[in-house]
Every structure is written in structure tokens, then in C-alpha cells.
C-alpha atoms as a PDB file:
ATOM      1  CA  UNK A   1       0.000   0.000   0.000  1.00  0.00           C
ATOM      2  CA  UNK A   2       1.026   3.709  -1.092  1.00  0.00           C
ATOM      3  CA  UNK A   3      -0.724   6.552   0.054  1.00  0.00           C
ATOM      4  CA  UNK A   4      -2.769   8.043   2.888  1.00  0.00           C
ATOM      5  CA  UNK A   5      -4.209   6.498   6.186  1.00  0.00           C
ATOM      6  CA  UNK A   6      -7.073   8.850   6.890  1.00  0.00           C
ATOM      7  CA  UNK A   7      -7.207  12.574   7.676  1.00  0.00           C
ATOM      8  CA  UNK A   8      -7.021  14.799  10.169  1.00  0.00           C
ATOM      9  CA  UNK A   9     -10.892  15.957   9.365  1.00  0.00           C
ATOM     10  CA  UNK A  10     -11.321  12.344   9.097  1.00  0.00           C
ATOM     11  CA  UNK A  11      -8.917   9.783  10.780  1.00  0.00           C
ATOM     12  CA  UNK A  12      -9.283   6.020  10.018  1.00  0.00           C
ATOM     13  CA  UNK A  13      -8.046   2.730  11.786  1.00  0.00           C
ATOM     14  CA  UNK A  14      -5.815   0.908   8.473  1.00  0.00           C
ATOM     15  CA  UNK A  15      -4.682  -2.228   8.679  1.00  0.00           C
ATOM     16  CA  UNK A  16      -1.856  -2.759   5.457  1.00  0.00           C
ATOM     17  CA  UNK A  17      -1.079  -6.494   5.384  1.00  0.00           C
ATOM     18  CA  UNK A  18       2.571  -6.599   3.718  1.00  0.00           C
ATOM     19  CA  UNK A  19       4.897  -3.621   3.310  1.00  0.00           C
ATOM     20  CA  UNK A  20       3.593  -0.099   3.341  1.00  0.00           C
ATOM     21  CA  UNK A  21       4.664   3.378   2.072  1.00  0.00           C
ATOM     22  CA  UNK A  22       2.824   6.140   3.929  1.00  0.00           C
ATOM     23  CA  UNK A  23       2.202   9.618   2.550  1.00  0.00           C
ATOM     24  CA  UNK A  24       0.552  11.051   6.156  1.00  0.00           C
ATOM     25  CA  UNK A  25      -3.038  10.804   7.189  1.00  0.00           C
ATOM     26  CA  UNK A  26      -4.413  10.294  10.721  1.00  0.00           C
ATOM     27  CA  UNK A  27      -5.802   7.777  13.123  1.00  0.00           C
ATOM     28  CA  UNK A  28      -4.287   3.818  13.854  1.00  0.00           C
ATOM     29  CA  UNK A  29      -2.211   2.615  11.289  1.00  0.00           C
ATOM     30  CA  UNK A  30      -1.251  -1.291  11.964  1.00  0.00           C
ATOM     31  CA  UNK A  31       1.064  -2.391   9.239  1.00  0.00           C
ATOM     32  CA  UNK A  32       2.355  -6.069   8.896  1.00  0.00           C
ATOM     33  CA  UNK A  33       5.395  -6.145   7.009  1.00  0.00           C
ATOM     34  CA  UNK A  34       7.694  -2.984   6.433  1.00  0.00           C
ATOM     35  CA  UNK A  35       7.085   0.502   6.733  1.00  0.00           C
ATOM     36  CA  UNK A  36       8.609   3.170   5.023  1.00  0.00           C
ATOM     37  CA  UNK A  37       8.876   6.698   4.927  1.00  0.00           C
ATOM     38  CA  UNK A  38      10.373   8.251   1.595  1.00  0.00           C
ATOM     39  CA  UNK A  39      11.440  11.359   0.769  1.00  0.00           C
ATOM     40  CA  UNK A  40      10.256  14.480   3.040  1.00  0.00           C
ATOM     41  CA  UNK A  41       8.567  11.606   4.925  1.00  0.00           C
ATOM     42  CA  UNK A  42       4.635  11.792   6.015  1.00  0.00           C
ATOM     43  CA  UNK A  43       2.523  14.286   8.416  1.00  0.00           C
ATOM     44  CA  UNK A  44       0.648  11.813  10.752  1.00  0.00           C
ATOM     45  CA  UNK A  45      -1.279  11.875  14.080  1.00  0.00           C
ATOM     46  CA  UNK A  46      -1.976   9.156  15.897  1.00  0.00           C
ATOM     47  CA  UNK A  47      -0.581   5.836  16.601  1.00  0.00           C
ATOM     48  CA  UNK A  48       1.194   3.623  14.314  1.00  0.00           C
ATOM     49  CA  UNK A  49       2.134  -0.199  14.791  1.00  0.00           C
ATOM     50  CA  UNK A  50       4.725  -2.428  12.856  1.00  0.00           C
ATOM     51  CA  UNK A  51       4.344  -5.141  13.581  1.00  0.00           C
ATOM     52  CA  UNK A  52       5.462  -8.770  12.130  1.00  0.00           C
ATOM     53  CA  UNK A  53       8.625  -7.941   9.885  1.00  0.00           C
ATOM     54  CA  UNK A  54       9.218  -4.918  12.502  1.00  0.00           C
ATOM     55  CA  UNK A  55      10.984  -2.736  10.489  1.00  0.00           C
ATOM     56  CA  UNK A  56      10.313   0.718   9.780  1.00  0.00           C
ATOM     57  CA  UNK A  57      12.658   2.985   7.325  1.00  0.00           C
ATOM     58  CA  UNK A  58      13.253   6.771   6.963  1.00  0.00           C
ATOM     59  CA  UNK A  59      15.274   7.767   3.513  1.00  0.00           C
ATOM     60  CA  UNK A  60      15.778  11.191   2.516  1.00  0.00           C
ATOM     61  CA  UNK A  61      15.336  14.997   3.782  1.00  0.00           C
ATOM     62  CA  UNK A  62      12.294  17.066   4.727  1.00  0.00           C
ATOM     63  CA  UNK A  63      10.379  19.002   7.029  1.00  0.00           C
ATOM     64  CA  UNK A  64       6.976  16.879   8.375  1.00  0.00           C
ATOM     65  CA  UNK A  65       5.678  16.014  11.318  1.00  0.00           C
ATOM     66  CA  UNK A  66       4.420  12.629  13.810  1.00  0.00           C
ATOM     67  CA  UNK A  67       2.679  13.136  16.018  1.00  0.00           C
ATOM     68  CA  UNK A  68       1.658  10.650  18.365  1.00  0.00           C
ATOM     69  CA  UNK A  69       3.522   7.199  18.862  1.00  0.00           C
ATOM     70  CA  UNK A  70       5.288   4.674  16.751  1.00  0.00           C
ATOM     71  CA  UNK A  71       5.481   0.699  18.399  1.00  0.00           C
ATOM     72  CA  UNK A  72       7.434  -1.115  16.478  1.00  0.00           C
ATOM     73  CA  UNK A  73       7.627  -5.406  17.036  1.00  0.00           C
ATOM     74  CA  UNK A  74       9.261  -8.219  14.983  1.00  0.00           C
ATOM     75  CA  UNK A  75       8.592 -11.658  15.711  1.00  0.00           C
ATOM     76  CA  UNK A  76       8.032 -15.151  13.483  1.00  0.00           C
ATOM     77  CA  UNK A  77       5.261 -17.027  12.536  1.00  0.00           C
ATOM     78  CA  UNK A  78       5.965 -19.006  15.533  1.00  0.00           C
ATOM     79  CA  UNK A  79       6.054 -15.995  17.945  1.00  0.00           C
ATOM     80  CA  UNK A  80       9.075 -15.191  19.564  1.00  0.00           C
ATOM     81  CA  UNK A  81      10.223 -11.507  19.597  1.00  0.00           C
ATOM     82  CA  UNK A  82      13.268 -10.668  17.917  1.00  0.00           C
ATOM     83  CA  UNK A  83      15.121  -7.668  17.025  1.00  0.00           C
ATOM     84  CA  UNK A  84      12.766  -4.838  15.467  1.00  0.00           C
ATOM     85  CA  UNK A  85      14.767  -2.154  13.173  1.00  0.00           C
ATOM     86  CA  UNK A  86      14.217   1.227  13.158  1.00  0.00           C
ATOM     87  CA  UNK A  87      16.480   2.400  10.252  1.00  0.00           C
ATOM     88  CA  UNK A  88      16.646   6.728   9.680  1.00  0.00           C
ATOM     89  CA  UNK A  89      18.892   7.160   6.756  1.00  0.00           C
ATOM     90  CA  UNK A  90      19.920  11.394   6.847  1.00  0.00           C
ATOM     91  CA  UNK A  91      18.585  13.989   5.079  1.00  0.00           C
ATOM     92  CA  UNK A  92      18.364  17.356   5.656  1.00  0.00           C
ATOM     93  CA  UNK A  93      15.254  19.072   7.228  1.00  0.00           C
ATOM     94  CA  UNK A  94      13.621  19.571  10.132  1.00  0.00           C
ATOM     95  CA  UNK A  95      11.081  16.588  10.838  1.00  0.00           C
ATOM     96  CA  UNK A  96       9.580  15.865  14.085  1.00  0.00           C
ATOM     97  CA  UNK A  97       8.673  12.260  15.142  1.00  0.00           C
ATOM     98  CA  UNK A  98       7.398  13.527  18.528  1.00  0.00           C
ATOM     99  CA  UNK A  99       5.339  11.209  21.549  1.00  0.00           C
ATOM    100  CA  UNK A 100       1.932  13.310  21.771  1.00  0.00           C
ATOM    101  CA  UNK A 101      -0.238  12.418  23.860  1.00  0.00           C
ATOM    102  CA  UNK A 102      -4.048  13.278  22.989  1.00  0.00           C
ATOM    103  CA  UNK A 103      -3.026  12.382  19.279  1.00  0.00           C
ATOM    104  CA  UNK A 104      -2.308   9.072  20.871  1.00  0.00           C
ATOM    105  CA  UNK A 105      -5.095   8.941  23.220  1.00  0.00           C
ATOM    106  CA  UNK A 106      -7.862   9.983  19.831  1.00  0.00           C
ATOM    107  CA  UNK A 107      -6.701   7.118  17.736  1.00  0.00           C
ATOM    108  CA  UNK A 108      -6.967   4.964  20.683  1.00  0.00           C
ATOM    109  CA  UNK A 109     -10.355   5.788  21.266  1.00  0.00           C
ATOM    110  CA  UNK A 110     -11.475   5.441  17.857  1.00  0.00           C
ATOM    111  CA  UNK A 111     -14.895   3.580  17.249  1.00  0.00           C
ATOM    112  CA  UNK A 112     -14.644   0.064  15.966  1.00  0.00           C
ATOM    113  CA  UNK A 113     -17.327  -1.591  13.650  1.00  0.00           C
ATOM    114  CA  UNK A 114     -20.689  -1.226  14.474  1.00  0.00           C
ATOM    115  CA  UNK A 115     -22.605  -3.881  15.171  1.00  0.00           C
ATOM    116  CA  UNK A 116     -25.981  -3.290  13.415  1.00  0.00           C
ATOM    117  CA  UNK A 117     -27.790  -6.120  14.742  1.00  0.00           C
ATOM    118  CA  UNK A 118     -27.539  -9.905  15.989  1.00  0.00           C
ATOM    119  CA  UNK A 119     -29.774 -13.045  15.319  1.00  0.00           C
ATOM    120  CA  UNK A 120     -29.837 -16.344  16.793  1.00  0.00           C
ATOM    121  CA  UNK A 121     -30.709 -19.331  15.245  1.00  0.00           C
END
């Protein structure tokens, strides 16, 4: 997946099974293979997961912003945590990957599915 996860008018929970280039958005991003940030990199609030392959990696120069918190976890199919990397290749620029709370806190608290009704049989 290329692209956005949500917006800041209206965030979304993604899930991105495999690798995963993100452009910015907002919201809970869970990604299950490799994440990577090109270039000037993504705005983002919120709270992004990598988790499976564990690796997340920053190439190139620019001035944008995170906001919110990054977990990163690598493990096998068999479980078993090993190392995670967390790979920021230079650049020039001036972007923030900051811990902010309430950004953190909103995705967290984003609404699920609704459930629009249940039968038994």
C-alpha cells in the first residue's frame, strides 16, 4: 500500500497487510510487514504499529511532522520476539517524530465496527 491512512478531518483505523509506504493521514495505522517513509517523509497523528517484519525505514530529507507514537515489534510465525529495526537514513530538514499524547489517546479511542444487529438461530 502507497498513500494516505485517513485525515485529520477524518482519521481512520488501516490495517496494510505486507509492506507499506505512507504519505501522512491520521488515526491507527497497523502495518504487517515494512514501513517506510520516503522522501520528506509523512505528516501523521496518531498511533502507528509495525508489527510482524518490525521494520520501519526513513530515507531522505524534509520538514513533516508525527505526532503521536510509533510501536514497532518483529517476531516469526511461531512468535518469539526478535530484534525490530528502526532504520533513519539522513537527510536534511527539520522533521519531528514527537510522543503526543491526545493524538495518541484519539486514535486509541477510535470507534470500531458497528454492530448493526444480531440473530440467533
Amino acid at each position: 500500500m502507497s498513500g494516505y491512512a485517513g485525515t485529520a478531518a477524518n482519521p481512520q483505523f488501516t490495517i496494510v497487510k505486507g509492506d507499506c509506504t505512507l504519505d501522512g493521514g491520521s488515526g491507527l495505522l497497523i502495518v504487517q510487514g515494512s514501513l517506510y517513509f520516503n522522501g520528506p517523509g509523512p505528516n501523521f497523528n496518531g498511533i502507528i504499529l509495525v508489527l510482524g517484519a518490525g521494520r520501519l525505514l526513513k530515507q531522505g530529507g524534509g520538514n513533516r511532522n508525527i505526532y503521536g507514537s510509533i510501536m514497532i515489534a518483529s517476531f516469526g510465525l511461531t512468535g518469539g520476539f526478535l530484534e525490530p529495526t528502526f532504520e533513519y537514513l539522513g537527510g536534511a530538514g527539520t522533521s519531528n517524530l514527537q510522543y503526543h499524547s491526545k493524538n495518541s489517546a484519539d486514535a486509541a479511542a477510535m470507534p470500531g465496527a458497528v454492530v448493526l444487529g444480531v440473530a440467533e438461530k
